[in-house]
PDB file of N, CA and C in Angstrom:
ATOM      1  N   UNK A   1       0.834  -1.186   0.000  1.00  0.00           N
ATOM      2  CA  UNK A   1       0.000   0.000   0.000  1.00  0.00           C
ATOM      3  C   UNK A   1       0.883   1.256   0.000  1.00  0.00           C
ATOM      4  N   UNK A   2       0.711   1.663  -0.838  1.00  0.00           N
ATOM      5  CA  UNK A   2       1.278   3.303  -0.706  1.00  0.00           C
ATOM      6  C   UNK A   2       0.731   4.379   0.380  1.00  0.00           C
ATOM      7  N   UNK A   3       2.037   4.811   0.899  1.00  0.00           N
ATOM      8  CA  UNK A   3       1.776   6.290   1.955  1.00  0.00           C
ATOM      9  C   UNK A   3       1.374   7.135   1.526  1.00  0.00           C
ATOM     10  N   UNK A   4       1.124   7.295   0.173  1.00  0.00           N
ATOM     11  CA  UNK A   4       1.378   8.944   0.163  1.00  0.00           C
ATOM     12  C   UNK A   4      -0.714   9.050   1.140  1.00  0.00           C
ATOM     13  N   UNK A   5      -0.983  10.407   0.697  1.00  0.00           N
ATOM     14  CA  UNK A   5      -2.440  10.601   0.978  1.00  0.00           C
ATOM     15  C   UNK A   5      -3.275  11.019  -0.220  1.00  0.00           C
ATOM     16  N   UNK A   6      -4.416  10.912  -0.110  1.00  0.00           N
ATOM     17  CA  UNK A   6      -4.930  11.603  -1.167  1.00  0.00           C
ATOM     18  C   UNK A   6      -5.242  12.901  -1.408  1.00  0.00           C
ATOM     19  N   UNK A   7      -4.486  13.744  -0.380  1.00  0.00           N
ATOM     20  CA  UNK A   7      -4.241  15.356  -0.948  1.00  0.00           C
ATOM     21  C   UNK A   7      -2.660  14.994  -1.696  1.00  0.00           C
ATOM     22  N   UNK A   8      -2.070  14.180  -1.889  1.00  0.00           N
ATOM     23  CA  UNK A   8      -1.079  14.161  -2.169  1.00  0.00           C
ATOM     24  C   UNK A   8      -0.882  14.224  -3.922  1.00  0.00           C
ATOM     25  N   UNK A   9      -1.921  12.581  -3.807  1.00  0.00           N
ATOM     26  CA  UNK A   9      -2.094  12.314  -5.200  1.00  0.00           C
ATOM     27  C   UNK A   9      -3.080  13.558  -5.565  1.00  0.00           C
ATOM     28  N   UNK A  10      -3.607  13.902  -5.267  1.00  0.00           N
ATOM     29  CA  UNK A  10      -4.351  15.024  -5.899  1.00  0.00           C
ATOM     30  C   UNK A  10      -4.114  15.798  -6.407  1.00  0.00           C
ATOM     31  N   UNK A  11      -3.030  16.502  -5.480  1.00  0.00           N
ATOM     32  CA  UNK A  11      -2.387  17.942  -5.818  1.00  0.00           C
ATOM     33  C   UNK A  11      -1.607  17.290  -7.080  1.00  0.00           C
ATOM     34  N   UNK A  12      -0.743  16.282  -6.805  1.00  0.00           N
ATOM     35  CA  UNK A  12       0.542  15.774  -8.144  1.00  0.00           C
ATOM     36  C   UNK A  12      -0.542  15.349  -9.270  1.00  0.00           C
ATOM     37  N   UNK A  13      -1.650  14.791  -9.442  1.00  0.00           N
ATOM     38  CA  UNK A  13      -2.127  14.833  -9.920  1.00  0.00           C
ATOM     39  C   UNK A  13      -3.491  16.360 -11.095  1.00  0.00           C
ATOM     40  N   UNK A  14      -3.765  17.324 -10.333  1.00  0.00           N
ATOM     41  CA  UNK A  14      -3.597  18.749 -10.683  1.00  0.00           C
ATOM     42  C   UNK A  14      -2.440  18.983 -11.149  1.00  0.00           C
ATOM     43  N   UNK A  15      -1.450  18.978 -10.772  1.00  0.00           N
ATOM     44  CA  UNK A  15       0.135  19.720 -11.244  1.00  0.00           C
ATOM     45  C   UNK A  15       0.300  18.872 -12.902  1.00  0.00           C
ATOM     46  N   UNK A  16       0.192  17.708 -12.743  1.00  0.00           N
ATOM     47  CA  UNK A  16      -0.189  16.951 -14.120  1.00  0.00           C
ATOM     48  C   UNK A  16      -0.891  17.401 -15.201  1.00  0.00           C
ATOM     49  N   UNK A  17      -1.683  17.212 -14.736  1.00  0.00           N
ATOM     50  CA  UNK A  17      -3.254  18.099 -15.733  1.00  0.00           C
ATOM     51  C   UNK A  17      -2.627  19.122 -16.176  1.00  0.00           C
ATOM     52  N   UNK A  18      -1.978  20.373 -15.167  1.00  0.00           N
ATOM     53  CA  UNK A  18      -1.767  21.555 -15.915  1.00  0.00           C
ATOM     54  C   UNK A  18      -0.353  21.277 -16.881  1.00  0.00           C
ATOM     55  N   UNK A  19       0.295  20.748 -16.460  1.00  0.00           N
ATOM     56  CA  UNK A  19       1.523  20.379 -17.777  1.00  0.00           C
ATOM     57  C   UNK A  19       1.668  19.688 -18.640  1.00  0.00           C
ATOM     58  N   UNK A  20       0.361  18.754 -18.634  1.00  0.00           N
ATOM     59  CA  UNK A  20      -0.300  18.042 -20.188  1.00  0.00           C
ATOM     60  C   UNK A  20      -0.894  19.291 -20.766  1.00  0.00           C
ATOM     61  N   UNK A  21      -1.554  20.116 -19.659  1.00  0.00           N
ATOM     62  CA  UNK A  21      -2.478  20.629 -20.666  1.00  0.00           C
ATOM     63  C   UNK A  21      -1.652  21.736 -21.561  1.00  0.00           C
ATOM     64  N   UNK A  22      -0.461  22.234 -20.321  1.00  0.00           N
ATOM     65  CA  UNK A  22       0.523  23.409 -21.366  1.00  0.00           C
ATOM     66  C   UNK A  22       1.642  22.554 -22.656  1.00  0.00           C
ATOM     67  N   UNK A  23       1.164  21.468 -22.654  1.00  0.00           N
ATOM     68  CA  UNK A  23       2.104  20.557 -23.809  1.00  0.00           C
ATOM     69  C   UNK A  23       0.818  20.630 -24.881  1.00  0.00           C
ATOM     70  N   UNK A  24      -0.019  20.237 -24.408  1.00  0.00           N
ATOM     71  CA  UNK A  24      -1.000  20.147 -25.572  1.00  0.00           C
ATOM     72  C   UNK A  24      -1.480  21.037 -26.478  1.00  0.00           C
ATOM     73  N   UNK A  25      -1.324  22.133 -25.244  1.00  0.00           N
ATOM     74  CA  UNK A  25      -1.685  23.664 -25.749  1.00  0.00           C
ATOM     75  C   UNK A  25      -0.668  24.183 -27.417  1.00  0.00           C
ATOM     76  N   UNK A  26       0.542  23.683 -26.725  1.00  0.00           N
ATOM     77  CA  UNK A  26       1.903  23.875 -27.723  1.00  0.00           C
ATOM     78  C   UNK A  26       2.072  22.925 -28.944  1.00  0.00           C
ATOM     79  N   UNK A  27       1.713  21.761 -28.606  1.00  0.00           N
ATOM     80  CA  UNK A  27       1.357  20.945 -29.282  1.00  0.00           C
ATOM     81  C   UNK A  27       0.218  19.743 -29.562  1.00  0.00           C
ATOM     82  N   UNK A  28      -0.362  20.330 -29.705  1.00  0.00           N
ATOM     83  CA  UNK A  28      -2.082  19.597 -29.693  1.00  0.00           C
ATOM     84  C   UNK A  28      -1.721  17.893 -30.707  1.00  0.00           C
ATOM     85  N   UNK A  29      -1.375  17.600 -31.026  1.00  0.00           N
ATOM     86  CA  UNK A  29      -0.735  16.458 -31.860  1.00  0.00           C
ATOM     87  C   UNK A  29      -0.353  15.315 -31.109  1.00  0.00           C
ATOM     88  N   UNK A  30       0.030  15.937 -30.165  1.00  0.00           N
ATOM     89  CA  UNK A  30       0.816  15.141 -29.258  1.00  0.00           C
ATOM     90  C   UNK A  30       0.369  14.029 -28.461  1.00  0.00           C
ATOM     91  N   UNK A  31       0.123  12.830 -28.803  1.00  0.00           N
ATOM     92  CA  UNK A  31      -0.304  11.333 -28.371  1.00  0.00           C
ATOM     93  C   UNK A  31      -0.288  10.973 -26.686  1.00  0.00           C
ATOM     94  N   UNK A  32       1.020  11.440 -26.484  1.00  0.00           N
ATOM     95  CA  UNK A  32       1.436  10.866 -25.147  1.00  0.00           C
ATOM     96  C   UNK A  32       0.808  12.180 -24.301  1.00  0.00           C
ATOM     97  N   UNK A  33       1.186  13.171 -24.447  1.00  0.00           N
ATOM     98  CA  UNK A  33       0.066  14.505 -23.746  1.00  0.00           C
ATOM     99  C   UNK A  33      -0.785  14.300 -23.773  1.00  0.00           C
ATOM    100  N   UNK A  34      -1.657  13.727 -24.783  1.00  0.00           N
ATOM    101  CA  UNK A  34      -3.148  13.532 -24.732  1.00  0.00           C
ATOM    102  C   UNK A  34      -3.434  12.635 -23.653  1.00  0.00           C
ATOM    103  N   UNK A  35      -2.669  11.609 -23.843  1.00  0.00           N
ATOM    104  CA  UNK A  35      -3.034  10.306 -23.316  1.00  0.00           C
ATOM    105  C   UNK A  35      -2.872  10.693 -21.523  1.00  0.00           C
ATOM    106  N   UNK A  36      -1.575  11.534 -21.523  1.00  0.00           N
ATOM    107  CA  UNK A  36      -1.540  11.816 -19.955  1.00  0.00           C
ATOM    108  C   UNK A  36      -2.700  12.847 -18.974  1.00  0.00           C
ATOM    109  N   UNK A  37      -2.707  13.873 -20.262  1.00  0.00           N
ATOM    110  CA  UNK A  37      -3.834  15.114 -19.261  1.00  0.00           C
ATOM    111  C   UNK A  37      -5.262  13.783 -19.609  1.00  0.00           C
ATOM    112  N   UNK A  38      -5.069  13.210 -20.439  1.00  0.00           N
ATOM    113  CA  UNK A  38      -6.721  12.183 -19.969  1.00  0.00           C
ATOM    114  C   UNK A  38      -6.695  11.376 -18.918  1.00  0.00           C
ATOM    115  N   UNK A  39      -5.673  11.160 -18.669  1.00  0.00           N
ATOM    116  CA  UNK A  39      -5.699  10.008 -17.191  1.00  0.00           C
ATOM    117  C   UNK A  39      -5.541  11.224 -16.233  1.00  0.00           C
ATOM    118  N   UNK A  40      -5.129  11.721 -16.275  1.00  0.00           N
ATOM    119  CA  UNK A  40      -5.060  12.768 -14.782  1.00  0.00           C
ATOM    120  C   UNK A  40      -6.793  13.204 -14.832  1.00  0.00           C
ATOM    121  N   UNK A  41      -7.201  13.956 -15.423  1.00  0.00           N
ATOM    122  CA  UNK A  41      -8.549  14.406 -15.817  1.00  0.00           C
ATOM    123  C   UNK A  41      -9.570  12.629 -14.978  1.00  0.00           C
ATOM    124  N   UNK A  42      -9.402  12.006 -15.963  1.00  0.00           N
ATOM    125  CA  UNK A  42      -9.829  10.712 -15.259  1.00  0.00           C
ATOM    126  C   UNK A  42     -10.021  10.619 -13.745  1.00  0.00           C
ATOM    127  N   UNK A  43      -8.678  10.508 -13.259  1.00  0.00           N
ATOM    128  CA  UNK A  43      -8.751  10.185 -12.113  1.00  0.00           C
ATOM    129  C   UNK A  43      -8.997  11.329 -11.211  1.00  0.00           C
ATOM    130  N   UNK A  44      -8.984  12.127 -11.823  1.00  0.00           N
ATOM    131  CA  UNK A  44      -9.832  13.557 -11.081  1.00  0.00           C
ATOM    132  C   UNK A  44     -10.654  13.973 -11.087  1.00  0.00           C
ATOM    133  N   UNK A  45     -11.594  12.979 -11.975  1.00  0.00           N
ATOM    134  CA  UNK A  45     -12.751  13.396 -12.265  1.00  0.00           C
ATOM    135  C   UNK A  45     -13.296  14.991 -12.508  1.00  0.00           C
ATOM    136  N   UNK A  46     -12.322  15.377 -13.652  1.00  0.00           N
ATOM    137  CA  UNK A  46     -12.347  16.628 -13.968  1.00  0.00           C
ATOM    138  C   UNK A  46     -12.134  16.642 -15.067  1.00  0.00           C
ATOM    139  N   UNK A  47     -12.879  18.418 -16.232  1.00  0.00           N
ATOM    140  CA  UNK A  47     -12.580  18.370 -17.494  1.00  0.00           C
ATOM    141  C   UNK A  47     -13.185  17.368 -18.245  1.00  0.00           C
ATOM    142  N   UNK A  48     -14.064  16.861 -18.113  1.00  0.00           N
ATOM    143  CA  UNK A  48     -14.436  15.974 -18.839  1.00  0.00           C
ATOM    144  C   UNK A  48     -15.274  16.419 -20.206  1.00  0.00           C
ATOM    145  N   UNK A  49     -15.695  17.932 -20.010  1.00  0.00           N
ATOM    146  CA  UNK A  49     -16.331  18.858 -20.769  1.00  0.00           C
ATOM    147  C   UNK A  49     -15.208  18.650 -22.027  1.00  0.00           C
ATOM    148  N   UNK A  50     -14.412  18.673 -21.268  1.00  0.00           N
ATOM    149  CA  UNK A  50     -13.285  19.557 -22.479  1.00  0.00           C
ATOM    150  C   UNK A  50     -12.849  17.851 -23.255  1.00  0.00           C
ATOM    151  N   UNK A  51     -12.635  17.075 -23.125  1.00  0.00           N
ATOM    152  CA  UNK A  51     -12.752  15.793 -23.563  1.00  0.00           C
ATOM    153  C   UNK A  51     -13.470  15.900 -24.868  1.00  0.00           C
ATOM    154  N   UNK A  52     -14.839  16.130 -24.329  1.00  0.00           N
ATOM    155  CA  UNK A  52     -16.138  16.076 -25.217  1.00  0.00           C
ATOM    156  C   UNK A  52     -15.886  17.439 -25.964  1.00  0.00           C
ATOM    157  N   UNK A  53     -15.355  18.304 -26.151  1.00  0.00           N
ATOM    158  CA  UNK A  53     -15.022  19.798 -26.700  1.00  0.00           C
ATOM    159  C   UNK A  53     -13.982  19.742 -28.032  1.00  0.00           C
ATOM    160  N   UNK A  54     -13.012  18.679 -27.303  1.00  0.00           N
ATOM    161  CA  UNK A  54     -12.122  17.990 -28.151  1.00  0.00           C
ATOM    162  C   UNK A  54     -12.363  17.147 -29.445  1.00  0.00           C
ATOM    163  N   UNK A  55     -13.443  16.310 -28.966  1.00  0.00           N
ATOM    164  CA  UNK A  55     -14.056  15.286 -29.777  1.00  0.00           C
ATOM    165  C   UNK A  55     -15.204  16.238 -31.050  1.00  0.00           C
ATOM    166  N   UNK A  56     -15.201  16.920 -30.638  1.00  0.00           N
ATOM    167  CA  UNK A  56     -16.480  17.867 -31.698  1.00  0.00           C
ATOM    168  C   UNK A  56     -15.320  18.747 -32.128  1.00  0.00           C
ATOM    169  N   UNK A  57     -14.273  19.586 -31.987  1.00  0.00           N
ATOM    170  CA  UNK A  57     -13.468  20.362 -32.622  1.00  0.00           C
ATOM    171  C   UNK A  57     -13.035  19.157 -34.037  1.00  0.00           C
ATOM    172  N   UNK A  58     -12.378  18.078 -33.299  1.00  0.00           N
ATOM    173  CA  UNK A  58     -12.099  16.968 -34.473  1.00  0.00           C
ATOM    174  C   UNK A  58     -12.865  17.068 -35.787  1.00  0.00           C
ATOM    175  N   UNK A  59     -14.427  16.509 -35.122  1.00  0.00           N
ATOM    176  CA  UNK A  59     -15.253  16.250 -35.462  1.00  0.00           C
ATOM    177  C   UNK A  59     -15.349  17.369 -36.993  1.00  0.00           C
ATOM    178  N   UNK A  60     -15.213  18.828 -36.447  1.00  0.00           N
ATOM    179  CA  UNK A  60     -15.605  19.750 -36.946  1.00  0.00           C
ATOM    180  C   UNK A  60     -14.139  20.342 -38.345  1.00  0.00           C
ATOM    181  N   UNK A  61     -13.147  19.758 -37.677  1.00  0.00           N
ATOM    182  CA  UNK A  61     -11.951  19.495 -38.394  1.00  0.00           C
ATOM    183  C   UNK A  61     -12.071  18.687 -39.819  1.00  0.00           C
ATOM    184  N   UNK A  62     -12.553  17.567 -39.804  1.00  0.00           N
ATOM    185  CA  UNK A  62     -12.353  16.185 -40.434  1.00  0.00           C
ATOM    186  C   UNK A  62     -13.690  16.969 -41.786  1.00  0.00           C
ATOM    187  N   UNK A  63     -14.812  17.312 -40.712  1.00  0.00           N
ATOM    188  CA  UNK A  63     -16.154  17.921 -41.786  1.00  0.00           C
ATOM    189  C   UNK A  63     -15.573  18.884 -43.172  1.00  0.00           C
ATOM    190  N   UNK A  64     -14.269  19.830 -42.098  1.00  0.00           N
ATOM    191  CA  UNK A  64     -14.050  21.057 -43.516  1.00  0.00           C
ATOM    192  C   UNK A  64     -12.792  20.514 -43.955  1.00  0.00           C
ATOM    193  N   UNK A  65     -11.919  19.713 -43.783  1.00  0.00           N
ATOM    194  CA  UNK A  65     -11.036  19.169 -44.987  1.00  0.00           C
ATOM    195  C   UNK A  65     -11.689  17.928 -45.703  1.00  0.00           C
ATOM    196  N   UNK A  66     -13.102  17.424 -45.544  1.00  0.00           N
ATOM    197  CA  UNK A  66     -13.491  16.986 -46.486  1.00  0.00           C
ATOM    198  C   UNK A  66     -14.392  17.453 -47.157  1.00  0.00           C
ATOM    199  N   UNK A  67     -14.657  19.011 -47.144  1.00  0.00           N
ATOM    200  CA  UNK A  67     -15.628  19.783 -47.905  1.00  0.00           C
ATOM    201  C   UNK A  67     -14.675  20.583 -48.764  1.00  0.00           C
ATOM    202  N   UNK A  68     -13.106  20.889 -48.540  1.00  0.00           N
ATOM    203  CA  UNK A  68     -12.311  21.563 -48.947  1.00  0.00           C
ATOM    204  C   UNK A  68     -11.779  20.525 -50.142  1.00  0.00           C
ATOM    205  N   UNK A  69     -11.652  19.190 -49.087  1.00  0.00           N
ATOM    206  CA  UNK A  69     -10.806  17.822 -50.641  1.00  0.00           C
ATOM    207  C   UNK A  69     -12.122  17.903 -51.811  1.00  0.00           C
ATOM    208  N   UNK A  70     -13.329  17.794 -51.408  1.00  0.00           N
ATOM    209  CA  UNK A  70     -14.445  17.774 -52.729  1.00  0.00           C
ATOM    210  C   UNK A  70     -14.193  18.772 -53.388  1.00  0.00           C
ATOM    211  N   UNK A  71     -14.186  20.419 -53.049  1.00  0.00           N
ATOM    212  CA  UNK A  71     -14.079  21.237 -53.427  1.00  0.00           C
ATOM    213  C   UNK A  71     -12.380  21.366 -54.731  1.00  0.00           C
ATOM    214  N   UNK A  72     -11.903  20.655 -54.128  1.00  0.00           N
ATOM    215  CA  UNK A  72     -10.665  20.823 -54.760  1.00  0.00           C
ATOM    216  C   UNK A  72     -10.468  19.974 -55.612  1.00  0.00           C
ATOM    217  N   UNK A  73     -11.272  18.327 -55.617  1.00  0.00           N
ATOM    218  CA  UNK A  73     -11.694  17.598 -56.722  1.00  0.00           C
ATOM    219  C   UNK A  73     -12.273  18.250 -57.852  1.00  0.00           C
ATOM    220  N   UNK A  74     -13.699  18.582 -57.496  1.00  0.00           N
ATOM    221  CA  UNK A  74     -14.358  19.323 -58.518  1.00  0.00           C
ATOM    222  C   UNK A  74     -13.587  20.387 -59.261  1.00  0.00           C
ATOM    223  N   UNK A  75     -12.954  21.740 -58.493  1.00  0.00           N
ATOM    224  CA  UNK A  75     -11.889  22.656 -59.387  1.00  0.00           C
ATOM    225  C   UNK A  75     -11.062  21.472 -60.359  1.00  0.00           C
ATOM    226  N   UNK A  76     -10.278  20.523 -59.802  1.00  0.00           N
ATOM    227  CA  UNK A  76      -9.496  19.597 -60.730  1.00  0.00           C
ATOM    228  C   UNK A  76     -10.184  19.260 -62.021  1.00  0.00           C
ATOM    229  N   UNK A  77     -10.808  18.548 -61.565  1.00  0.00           N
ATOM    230  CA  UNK A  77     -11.969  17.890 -62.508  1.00  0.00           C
ATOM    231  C   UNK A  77     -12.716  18.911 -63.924  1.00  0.00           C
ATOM    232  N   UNK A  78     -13.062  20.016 -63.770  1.00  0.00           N
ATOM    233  CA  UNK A  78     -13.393  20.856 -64.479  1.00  0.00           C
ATOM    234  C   UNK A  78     -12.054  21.915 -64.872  1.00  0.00           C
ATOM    235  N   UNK A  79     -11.067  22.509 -64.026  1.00  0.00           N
ATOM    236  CA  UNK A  79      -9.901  23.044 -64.896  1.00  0.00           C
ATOM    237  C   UNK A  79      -8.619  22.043 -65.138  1.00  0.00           C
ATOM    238  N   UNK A  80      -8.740  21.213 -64.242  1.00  0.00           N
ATOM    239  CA  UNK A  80      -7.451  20.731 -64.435  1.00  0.00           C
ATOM    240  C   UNK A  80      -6.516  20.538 -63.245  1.00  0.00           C
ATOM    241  N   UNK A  81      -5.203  20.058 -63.117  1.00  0.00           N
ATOM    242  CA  UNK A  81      -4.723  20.117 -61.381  1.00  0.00           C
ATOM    243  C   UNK A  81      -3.606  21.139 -61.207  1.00  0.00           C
ATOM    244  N   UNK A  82      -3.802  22.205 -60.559  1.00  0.00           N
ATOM    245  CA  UNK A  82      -3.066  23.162 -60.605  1.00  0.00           C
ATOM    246  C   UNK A  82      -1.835  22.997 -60.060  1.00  0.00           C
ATOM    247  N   UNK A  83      -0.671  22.942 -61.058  1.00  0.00           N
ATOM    248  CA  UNK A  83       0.266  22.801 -60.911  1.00  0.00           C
ATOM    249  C   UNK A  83       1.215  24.050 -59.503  1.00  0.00           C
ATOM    250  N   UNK A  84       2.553  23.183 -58.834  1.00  0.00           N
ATOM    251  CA  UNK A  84       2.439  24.153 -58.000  1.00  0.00           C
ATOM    252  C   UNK A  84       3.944  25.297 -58.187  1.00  0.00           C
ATOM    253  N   UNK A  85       3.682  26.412 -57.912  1.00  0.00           N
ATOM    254  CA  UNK A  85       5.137  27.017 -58.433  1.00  0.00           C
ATOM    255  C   UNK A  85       6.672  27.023 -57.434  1.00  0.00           C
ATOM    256  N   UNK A  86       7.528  26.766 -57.618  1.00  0.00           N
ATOM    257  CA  UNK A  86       8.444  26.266 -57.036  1.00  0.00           C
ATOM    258  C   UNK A  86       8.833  27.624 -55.971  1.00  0.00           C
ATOM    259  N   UNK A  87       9.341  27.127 -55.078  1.00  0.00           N
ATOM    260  CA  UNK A  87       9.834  28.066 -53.917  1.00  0.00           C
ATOM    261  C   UNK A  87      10.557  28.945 -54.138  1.00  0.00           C
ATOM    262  N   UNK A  88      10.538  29.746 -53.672  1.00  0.00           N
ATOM    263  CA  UNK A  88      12.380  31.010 -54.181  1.00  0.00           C
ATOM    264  C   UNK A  88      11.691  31.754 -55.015  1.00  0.00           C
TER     265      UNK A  88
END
């Protein structure tokens, strides 16, 4: 059995949350940040809003790059595929 207490795990657990969440912030991509501010959140039964906030931003992500890929089919399709001009 572990000593610590549960203001212990709590607090280290808060201190968690906020440095997943300033990794995620910086890098939202980030697998293992995700995965950590969700278990802290978890076991803190906190944020769970933002979980679900997450899941609809996606959501809302995935909707306009596949209204943008149709969009950019169709331009193809009727002019042609616009070639791209080199850097410099």
């Amino acid at each position: 059995m572990s000593k610590r207490t549960t203001e212990d795990t709590e607090r280290d657990l808060k201190r968690a949350m906020r440095l997943y969440g300033e990794v995620i912030a910086h890098d939202n991509p980030d697998v293992e940040a995700l995965w950590g501010f969700g278990t802290a959140t978890l076991r803190l039964d906190r944020n769970l809003d933002l979980a679900e906030t997450e899941k609809q931003v996606d959501a809302e992500n995935k909707q306009q790059r596949e209204k943008y890929e149709k969009e950019l089919a169709e331009y193809e399709k009727k002019y042609g595929k616009v070639k791209k001009k080199p850097a410099g």
